[in-house]
PDB file of N, CA and C in Angstrom:
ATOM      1  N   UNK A   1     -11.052  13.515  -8.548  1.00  0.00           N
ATOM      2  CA  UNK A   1     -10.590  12.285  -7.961  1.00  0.00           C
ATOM      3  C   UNK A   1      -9.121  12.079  -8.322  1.00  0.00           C
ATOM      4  N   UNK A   2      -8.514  11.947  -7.287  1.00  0.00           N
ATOM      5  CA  UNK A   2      -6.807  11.337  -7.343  1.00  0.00           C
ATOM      6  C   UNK A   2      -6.654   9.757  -8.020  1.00  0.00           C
ATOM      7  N   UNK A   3      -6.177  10.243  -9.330  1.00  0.00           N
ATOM      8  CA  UNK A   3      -5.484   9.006  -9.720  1.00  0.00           C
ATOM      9  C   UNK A   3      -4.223   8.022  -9.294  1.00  0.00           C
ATOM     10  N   UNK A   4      -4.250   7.080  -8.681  1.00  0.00           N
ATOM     11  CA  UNK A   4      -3.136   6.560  -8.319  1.00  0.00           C
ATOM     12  C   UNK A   4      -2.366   5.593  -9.633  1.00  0.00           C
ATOM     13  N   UNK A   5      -0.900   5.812  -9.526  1.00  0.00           N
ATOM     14  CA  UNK A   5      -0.567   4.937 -10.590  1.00  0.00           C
ATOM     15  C   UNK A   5      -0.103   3.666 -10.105  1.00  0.00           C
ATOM     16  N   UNK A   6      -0.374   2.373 -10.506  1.00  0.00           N
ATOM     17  CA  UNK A   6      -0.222   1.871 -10.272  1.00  0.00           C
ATOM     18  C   UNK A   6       0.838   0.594 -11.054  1.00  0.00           C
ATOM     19  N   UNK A   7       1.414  -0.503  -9.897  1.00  0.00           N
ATOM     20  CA  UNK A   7       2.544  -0.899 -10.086  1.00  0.00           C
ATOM     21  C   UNK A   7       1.732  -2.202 -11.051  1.00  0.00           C
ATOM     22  N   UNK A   8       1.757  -2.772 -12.236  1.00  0.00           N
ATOM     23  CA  UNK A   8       1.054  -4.077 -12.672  1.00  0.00           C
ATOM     24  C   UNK A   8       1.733  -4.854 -13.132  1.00  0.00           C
ATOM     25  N   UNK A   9       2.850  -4.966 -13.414  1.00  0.00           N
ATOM     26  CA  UNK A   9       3.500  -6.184 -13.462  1.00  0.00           C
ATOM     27  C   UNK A   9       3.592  -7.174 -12.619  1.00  0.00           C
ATOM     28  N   UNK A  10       3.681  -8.776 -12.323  1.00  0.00           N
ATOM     29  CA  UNK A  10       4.059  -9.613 -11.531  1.00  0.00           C
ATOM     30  C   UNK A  10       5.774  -9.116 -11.416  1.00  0.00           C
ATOM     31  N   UNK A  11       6.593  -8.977 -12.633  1.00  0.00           N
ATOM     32  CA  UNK A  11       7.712  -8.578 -12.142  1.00  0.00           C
ATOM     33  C   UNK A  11       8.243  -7.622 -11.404  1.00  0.00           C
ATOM     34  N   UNK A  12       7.402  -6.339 -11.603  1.00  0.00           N
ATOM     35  CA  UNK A  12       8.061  -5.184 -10.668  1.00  0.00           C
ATOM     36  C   UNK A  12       7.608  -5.551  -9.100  1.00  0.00           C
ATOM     37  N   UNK A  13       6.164  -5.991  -9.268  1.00  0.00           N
ATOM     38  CA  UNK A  13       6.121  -6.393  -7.799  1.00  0.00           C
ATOM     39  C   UNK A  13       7.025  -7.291  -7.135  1.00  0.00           C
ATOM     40  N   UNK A  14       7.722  -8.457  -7.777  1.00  0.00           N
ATOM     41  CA  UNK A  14       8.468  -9.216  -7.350  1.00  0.00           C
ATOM     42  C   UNK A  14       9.513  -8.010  -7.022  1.00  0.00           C
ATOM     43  N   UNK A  15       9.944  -7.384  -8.009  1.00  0.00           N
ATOM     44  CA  UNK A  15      11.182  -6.694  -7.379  1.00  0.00           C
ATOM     45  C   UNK A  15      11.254  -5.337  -6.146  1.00  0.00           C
ATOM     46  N   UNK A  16       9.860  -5.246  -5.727  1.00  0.00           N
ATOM     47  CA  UNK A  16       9.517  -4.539  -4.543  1.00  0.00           C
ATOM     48  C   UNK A  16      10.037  -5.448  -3.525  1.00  0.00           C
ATOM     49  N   UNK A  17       9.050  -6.691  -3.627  1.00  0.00           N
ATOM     50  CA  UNK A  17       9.249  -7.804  -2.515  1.00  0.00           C
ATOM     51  C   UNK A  17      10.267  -8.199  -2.107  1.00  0.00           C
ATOM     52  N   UNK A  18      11.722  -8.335  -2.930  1.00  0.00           N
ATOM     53  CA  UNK A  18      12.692  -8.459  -2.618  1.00  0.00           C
ATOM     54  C   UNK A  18      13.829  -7.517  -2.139  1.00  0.00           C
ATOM     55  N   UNK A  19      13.434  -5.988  -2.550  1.00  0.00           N
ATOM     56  CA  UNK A  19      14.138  -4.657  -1.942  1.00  0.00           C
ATOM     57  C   UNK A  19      13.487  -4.089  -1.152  1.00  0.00           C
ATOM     58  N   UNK A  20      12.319  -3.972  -0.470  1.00  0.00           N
ATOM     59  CA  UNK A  20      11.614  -3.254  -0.045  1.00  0.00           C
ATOM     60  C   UNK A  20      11.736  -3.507   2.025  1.00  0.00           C
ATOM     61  N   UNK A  21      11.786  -2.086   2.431  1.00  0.00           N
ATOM     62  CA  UNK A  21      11.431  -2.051   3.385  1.00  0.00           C
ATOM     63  C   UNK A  21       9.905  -2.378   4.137  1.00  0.00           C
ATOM     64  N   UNK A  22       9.846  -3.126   5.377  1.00  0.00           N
ATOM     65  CA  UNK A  22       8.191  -3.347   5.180  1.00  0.00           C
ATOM     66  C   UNK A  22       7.799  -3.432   6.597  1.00  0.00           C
ATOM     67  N   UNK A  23       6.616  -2.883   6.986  1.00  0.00           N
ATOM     68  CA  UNK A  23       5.590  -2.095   7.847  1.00  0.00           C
ATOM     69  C   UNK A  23       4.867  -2.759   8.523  1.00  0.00           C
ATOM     70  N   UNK A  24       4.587  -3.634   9.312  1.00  0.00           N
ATOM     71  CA  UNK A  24       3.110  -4.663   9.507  1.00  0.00           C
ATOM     72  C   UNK A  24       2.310  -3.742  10.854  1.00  0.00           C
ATOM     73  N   UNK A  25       1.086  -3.733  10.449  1.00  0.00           N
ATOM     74  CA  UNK A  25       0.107  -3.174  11.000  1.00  0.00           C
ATOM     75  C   UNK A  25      -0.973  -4.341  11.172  1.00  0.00           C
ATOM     76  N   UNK A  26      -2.201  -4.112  12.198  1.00  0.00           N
ATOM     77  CA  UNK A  26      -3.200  -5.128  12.411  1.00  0.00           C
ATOM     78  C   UNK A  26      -3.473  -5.609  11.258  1.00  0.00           C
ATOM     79  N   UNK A  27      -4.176  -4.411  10.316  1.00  0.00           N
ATOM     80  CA  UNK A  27      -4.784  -4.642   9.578  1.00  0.00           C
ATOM     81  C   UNK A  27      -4.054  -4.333   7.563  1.00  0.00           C
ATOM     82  N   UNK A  28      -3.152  -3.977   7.693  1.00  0.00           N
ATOM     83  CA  UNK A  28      -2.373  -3.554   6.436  1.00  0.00           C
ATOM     84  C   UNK A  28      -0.452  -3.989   6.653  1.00  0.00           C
ATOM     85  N   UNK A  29      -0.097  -4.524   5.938  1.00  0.00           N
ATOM     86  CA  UNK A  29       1.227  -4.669   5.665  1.00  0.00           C
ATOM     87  C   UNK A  29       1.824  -3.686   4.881  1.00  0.00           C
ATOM     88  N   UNK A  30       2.721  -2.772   4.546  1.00  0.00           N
ATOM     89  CA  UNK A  30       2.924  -1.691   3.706  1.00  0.00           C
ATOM     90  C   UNK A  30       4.972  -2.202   3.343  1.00  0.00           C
ATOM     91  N   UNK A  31       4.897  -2.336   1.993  1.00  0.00           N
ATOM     92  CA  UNK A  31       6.415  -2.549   1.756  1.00  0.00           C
ATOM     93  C   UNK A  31       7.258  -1.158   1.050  1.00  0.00           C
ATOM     94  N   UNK A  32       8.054  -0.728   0.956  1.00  0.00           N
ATOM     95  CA  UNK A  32       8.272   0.303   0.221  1.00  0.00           C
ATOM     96  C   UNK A  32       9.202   0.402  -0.371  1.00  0.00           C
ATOM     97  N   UNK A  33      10.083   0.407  -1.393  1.00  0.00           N
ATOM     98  CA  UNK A  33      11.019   0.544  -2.038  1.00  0.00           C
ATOM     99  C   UNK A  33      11.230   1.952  -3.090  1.00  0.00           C
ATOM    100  N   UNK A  34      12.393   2.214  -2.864  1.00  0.00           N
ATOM    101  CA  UNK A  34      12.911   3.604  -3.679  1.00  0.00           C
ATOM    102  C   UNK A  34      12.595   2.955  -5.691  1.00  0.00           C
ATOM    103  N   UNK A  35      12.562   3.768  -5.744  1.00  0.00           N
ATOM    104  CA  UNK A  35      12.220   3.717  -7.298  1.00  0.00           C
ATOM    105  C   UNK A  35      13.848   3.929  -7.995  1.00  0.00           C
ATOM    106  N   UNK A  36      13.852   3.191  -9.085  1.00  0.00           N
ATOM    107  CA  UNK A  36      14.959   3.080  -9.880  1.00  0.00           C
ATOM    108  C   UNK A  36      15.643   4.549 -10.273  1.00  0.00           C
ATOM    109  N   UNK A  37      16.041   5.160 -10.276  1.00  0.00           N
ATOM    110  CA  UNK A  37      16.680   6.054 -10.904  1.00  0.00           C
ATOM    111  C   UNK A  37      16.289   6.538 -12.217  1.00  0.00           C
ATOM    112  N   UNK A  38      16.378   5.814 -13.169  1.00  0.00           N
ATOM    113  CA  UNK A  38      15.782   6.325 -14.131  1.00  0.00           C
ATOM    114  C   UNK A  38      14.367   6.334 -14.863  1.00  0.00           C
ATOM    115  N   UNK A  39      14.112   5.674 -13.621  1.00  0.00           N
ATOM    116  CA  UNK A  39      12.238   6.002 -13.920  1.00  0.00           C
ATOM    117  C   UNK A  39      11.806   7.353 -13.572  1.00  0.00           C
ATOM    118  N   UNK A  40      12.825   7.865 -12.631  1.00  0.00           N
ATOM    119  CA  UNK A  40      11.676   9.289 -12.685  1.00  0.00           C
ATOM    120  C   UNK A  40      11.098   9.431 -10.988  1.00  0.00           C
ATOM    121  N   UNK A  41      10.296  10.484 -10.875  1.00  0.00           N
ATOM    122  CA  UNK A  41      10.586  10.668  -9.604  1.00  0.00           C
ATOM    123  C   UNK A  41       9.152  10.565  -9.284  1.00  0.00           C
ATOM    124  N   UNK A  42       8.326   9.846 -10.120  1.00  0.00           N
ATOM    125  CA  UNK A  42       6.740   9.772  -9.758  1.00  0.00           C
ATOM    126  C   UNK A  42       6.472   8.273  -9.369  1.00  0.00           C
ATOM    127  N   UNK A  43       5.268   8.421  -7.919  1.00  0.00           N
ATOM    128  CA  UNK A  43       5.809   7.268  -6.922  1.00  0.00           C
ATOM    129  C   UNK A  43       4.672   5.822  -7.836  1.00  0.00           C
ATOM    130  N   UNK A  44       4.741   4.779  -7.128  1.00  0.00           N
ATOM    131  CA  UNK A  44       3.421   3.599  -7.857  1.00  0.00           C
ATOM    132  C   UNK A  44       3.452   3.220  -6.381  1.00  0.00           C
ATOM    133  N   UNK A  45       2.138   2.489  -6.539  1.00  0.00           N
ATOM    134  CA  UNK A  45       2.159   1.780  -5.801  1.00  0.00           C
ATOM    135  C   UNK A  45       0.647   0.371  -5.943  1.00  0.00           C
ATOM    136  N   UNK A  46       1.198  -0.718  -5.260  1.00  0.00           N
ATOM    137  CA  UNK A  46       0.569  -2.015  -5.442  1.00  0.00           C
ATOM    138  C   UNK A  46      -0.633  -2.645  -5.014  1.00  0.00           C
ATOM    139  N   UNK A  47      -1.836  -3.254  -5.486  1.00  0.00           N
ATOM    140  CA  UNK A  47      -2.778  -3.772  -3.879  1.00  0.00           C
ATOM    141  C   UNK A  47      -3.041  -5.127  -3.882  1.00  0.00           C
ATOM    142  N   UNK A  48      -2.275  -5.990  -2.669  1.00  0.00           N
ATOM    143  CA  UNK A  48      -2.465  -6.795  -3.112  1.00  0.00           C
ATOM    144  C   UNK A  48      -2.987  -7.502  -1.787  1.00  0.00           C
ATOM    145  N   UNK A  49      -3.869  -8.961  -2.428  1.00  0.00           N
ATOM    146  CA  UNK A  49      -5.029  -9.409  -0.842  1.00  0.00           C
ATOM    147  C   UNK A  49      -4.975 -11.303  -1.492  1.00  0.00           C
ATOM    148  N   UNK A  50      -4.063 -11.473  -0.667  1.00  0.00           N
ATOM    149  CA  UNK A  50      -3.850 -13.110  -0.799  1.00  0.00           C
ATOM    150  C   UNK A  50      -5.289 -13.800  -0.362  1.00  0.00           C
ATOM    151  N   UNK A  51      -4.822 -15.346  -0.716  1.00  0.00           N
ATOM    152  CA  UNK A  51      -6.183 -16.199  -0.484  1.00  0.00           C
ATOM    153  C   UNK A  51      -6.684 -15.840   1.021  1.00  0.00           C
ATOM    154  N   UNK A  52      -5.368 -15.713   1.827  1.00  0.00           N
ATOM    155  CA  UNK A  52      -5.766 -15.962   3.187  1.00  0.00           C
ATOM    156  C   UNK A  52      -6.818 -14.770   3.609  1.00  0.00           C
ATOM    157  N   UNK A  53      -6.973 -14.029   2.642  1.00  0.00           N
ATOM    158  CA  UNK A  53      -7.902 -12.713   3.075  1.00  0.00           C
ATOM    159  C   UNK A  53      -9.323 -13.055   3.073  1.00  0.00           C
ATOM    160  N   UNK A  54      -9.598 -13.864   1.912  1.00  0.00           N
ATOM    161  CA  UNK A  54     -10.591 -14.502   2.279  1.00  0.00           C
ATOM    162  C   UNK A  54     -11.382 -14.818   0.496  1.00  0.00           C
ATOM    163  N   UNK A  55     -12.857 -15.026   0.787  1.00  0.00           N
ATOM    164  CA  UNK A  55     -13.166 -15.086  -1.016  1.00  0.00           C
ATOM    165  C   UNK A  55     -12.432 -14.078  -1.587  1.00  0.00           C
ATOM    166  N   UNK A  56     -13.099 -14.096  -3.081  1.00  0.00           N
ATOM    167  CA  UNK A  56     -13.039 -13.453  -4.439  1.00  0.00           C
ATOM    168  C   UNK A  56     -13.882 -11.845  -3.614  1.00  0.00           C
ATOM    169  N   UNK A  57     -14.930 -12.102  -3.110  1.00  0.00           N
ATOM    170  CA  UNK A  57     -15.545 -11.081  -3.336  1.00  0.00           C
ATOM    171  C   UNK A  57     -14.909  -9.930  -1.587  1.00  0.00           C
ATOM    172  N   UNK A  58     -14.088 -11.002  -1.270  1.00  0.00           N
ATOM    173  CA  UNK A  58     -13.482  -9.960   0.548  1.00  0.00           C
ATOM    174  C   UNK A  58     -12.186  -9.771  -0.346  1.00  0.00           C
ATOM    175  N   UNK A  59     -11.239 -10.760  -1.232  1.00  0.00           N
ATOM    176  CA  UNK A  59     -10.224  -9.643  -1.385  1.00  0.00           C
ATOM    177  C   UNK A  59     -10.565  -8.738  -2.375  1.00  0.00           C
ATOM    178  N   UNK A  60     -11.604  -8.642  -3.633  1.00  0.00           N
ATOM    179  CA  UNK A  60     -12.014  -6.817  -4.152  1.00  0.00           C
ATOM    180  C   UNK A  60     -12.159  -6.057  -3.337  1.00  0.00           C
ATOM    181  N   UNK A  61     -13.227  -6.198  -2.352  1.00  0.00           N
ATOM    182  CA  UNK A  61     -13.269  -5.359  -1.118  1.00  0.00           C
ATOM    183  C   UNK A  61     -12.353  -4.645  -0.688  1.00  0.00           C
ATOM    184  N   UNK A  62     -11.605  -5.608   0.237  1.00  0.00           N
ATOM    185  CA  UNK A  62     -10.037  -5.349   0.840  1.00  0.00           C
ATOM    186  C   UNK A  62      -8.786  -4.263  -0.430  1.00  0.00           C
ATOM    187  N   UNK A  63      -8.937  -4.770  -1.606  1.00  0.00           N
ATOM    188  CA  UNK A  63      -8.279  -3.807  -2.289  1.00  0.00           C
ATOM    189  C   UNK A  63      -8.960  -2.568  -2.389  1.00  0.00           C
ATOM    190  N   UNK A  64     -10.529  -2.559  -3.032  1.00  0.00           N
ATOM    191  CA  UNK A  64     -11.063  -1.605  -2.851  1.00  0.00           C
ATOM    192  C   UNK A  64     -10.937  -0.335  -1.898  1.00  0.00           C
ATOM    193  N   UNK A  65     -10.862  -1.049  -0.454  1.00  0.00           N
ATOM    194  CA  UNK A  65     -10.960  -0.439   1.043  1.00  0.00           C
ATOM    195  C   UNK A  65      -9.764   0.314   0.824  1.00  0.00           C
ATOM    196  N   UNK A  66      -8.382  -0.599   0.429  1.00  0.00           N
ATOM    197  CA  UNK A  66      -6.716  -0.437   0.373  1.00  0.00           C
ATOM    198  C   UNK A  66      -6.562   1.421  -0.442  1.00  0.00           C
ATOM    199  N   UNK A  67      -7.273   1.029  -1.598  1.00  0.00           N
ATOM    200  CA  UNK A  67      -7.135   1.926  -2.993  1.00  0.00           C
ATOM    201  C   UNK A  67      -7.958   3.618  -2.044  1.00  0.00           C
ATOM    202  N   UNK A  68      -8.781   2.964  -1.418  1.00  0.00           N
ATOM    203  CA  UNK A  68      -9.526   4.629  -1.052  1.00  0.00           C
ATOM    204  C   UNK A  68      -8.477   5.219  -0.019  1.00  0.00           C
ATOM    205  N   UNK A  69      -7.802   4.276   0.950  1.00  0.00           N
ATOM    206  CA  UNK A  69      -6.955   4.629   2.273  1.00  0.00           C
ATOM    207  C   UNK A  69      -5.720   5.214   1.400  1.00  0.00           C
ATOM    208  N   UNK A  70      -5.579   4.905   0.357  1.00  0.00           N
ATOM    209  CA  UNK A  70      -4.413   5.364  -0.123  1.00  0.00           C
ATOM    210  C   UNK A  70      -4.485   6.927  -0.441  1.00  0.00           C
ATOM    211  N   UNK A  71      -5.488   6.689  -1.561  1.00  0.00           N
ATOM    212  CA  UNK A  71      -5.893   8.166  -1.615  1.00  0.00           C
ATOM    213  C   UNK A  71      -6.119   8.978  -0.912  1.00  0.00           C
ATOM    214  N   UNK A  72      -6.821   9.128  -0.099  1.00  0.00           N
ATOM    215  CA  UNK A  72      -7.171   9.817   1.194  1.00  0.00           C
ATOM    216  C   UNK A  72      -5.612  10.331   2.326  1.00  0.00           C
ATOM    217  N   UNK A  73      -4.806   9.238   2.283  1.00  0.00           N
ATOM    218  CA  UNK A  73      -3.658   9.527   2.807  1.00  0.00           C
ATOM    219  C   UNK A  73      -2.619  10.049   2.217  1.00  0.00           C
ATOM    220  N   UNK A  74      -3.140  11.102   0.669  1.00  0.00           N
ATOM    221  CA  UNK A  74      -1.945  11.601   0.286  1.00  0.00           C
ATOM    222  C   UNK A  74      -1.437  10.823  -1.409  1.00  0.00           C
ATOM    223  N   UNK A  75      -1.560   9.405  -1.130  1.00  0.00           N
ATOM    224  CA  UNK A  75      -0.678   8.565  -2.167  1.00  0.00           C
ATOM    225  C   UNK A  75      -0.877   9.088  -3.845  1.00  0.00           C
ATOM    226  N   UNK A  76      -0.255   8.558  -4.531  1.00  0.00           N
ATOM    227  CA  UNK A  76       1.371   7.954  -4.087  1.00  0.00           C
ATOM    228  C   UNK A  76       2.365   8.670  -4.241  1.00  0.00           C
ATOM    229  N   UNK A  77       3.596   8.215  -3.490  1.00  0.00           N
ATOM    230  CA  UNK A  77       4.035   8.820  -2.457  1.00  0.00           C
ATOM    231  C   UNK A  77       6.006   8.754  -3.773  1.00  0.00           C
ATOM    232  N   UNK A  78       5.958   9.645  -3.955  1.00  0.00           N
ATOM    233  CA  UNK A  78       7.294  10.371  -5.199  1.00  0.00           C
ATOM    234  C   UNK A  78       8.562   9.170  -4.603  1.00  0.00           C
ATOM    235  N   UNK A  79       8.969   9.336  -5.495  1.00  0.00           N
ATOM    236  CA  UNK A  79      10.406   8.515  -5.170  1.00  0.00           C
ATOM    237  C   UNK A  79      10.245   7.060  -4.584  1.00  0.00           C
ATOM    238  N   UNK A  80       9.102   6.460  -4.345  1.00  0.00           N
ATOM    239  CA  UNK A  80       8.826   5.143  -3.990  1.00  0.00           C
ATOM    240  C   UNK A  80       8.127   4.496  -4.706  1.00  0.00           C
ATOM    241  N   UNK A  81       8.220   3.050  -4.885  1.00  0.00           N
ATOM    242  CA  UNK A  81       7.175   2.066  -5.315  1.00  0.00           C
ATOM    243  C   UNK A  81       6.506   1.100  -3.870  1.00  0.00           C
ATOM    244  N   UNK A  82       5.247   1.492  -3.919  1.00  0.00           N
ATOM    245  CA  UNK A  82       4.783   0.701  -2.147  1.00  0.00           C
ATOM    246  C   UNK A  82       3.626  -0.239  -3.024  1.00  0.00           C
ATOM    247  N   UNK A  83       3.892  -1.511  -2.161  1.00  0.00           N
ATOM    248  CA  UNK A  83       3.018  -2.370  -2.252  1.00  0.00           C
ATOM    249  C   UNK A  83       2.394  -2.581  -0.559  1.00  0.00           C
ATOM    250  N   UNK A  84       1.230  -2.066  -0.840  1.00  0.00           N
ATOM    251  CA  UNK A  84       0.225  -2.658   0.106  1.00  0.00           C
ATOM    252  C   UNK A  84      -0.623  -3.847   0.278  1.00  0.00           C
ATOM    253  N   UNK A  85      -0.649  -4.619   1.428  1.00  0.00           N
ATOM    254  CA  UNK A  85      -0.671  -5.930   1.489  1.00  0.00           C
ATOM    255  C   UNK A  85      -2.252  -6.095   2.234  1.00  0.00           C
ATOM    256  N   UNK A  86      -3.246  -6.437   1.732  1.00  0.00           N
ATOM    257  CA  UNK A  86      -4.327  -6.662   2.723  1.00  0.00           C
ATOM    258  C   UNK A  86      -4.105  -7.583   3.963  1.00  0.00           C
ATOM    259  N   UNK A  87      -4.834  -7.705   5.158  1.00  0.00           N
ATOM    260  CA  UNK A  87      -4.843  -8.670   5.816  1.00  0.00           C
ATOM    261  C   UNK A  87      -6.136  -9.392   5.787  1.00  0.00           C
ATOM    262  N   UNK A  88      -6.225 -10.384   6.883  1.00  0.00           N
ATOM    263  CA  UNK A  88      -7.932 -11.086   6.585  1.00  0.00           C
ATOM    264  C   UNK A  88      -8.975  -9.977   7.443  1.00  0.00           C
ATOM    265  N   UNK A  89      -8.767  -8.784   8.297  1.00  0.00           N
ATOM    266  CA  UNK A  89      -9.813  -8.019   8.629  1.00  0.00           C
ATOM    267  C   UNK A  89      -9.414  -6.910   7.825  1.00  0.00           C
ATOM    268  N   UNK A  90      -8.878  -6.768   6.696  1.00  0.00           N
ATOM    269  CA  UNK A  90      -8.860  -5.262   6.242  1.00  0.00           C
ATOM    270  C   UNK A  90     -10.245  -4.902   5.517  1.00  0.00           C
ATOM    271  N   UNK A  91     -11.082  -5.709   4.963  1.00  0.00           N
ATOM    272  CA  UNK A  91     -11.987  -5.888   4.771  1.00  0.00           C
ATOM    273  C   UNK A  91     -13.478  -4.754   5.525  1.00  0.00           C
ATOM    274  N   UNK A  92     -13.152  -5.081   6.863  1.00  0.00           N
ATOM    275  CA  UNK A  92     -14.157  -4.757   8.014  1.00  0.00           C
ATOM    276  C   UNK A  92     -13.323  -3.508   8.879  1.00  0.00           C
ATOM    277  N   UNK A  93     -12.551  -3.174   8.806  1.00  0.00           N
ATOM    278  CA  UNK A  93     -11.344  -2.293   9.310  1.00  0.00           C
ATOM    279  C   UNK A  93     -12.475  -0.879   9.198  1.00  0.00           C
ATOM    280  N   UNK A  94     -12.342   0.149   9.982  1.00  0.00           N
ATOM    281  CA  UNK A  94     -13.093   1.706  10.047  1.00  0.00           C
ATOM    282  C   UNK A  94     -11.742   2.246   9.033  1.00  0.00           C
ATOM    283  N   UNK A  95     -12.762   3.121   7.997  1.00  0.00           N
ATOM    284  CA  UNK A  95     -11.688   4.162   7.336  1.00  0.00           C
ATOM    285  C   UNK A  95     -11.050   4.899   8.129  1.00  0.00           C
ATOM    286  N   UNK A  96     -11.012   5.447   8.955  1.00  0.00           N
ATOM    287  CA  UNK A  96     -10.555   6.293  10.422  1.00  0.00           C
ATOM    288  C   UNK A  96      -9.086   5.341  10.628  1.00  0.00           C
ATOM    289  N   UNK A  97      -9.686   4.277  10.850  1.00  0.00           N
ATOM    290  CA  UNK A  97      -8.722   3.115  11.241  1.00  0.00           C
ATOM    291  C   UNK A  97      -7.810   2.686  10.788  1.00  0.00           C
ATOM    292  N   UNK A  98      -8.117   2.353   9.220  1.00  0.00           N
ATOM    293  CA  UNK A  98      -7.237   1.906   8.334  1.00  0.00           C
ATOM    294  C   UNK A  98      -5.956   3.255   7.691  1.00  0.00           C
ATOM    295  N   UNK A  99      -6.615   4.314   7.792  1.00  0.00           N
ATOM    296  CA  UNK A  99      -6.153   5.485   7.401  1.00  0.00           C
ATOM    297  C   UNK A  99      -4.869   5.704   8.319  1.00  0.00           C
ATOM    298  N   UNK A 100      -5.376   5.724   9.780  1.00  0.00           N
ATOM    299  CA  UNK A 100      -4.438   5.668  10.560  1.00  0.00           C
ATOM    300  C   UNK A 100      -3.229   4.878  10.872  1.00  0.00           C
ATOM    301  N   UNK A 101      -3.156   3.579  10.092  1.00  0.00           N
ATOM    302  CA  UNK A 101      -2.558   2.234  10.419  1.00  0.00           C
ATOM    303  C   UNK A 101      -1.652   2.877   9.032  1.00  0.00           C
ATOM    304  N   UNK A 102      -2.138   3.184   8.094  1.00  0.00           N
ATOM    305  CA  UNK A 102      -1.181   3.424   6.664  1.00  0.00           C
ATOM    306  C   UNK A 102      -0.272   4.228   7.165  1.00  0.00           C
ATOM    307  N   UNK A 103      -0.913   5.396   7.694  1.00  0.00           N
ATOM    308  CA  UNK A 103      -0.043   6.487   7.812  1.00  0.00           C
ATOM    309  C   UNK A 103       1.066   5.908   8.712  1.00  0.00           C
ATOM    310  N   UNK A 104       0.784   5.822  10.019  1.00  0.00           N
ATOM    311  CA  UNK A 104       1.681   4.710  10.597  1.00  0.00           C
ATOM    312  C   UNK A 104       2.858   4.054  10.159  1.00  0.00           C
ATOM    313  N   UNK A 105       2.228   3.090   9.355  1.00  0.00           N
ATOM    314  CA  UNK A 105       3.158   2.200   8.383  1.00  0.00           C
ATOM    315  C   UNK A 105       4.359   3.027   7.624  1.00  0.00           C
ATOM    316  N   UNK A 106       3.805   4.723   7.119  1.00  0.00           N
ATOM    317  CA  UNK A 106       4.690   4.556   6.039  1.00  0.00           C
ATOM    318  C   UNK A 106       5.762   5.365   6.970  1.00  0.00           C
ATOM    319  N   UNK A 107       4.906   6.223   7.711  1.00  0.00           N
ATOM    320  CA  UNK A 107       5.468   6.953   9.015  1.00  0.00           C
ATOM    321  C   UNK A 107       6.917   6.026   9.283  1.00  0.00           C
ATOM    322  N   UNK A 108       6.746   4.790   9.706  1.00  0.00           N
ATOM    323  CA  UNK A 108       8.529   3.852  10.237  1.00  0.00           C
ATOM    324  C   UNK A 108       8.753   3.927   9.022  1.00  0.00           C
ATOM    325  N   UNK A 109       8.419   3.877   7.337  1.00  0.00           N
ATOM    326  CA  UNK A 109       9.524   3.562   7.032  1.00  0.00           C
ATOM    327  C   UNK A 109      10.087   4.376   6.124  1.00  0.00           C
ATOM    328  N   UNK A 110       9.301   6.239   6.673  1.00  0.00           N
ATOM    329  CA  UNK A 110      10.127   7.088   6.230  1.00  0.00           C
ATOM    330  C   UNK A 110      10.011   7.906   5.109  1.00  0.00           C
ATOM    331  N   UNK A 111       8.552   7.095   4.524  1.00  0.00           N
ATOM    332  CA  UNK A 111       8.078   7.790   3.093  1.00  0.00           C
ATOM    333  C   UNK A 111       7.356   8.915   3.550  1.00  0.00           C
ATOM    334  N   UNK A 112       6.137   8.656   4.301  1.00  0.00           N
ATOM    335  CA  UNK A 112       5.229  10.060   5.033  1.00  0.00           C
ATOM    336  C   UNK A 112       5.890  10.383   6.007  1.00  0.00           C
ATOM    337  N   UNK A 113       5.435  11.720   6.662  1.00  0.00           N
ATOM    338  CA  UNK A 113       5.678  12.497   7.762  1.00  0.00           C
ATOM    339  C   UNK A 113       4.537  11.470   8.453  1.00  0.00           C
ATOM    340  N   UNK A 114       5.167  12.053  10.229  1.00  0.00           N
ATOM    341  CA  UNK A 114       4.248  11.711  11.352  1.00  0.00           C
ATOM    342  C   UNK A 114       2.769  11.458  11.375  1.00  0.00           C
ATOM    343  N   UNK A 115       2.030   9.773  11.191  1.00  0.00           N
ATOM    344  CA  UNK A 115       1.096  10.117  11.469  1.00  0.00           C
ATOM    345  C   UNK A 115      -0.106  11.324  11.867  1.00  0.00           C
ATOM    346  N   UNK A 116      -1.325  11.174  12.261  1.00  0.00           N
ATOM    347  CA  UNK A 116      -2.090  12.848  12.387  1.00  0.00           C
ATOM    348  C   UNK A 116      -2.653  12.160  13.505  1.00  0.00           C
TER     349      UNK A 116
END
C-alpha cells in the first residue's frame, strides 16, 4: 500500500490556500502549490471536506473516497504540496469518476500528465 504524506498543519495549509493554483471539478476542487525549496523534492498533499459536505460521518467518507483517488492516481505528486477539497457529492461520486475528475484537475494545472 502507497503511503501518502501528508500536509497537517492548519498553517501550511493556509499557506497552500494562499499560493496555490486551483482546479474545480463537479465533484473535487484540487489546489496545488510548488513546494518551498528547501524542503526537498518529496510532494504532500491535503484532504479536506467542509461543513457544506455534509455530517461528521459524509465528510470521513468524502476524505476517505479523496485519500483512495489519490493513491490510485499516482499521488503524491514531487515538487508540489496539493490540497484536495471535497465537494457535497464527493461522497457518492464512482471511483472511475472521481479518478478521472483528479486526473483532470491536476492535468490544467500541470502537476500530472494528460488525463487516461
Amino acid at each position: 500500500m502507497l503511503l501518502v504524506s501528508t500536509i497537517k498543519s492548519s498553517r501550511e495549509i493556509d499557506a497552500v490556500f494562499r499560493s496555490a493554483q486551483r482546479s474545480a471539478q463537479p465533484s473535487v476542487i484540487v489546489l496545488a502549490s510548488r513546494t518551498p525549496d528547501g524542503r526537498g523534492p518529496e510532494g504532500r498533499v491535503a484532504f479536506v471536506a467542509g461543513k457544506k459536505t455534509g455530517n461528521a460521518v459524509r465528510r470521513n467518507r468524502s476524505k476517505r473516497v479523496l485519500r483512495e483517488a489519490v493513491r490510485r492516481t499516482g499521488g503524491p505528486w514531487g515538487g508540489y504540496d496539493i490540497v484536495v477539497i471535497a465537494r457535497a457529492n464527493t461522497h457518492s461520486a464512482t471511483p472511475e469518476g472521481l479518478d478521472h475528475e483528479l486526473r483532470r484537475a491536476l492535468a490544467r494545472l500541470g502537476v500530472a500528465g494528460e488525463p487516461a
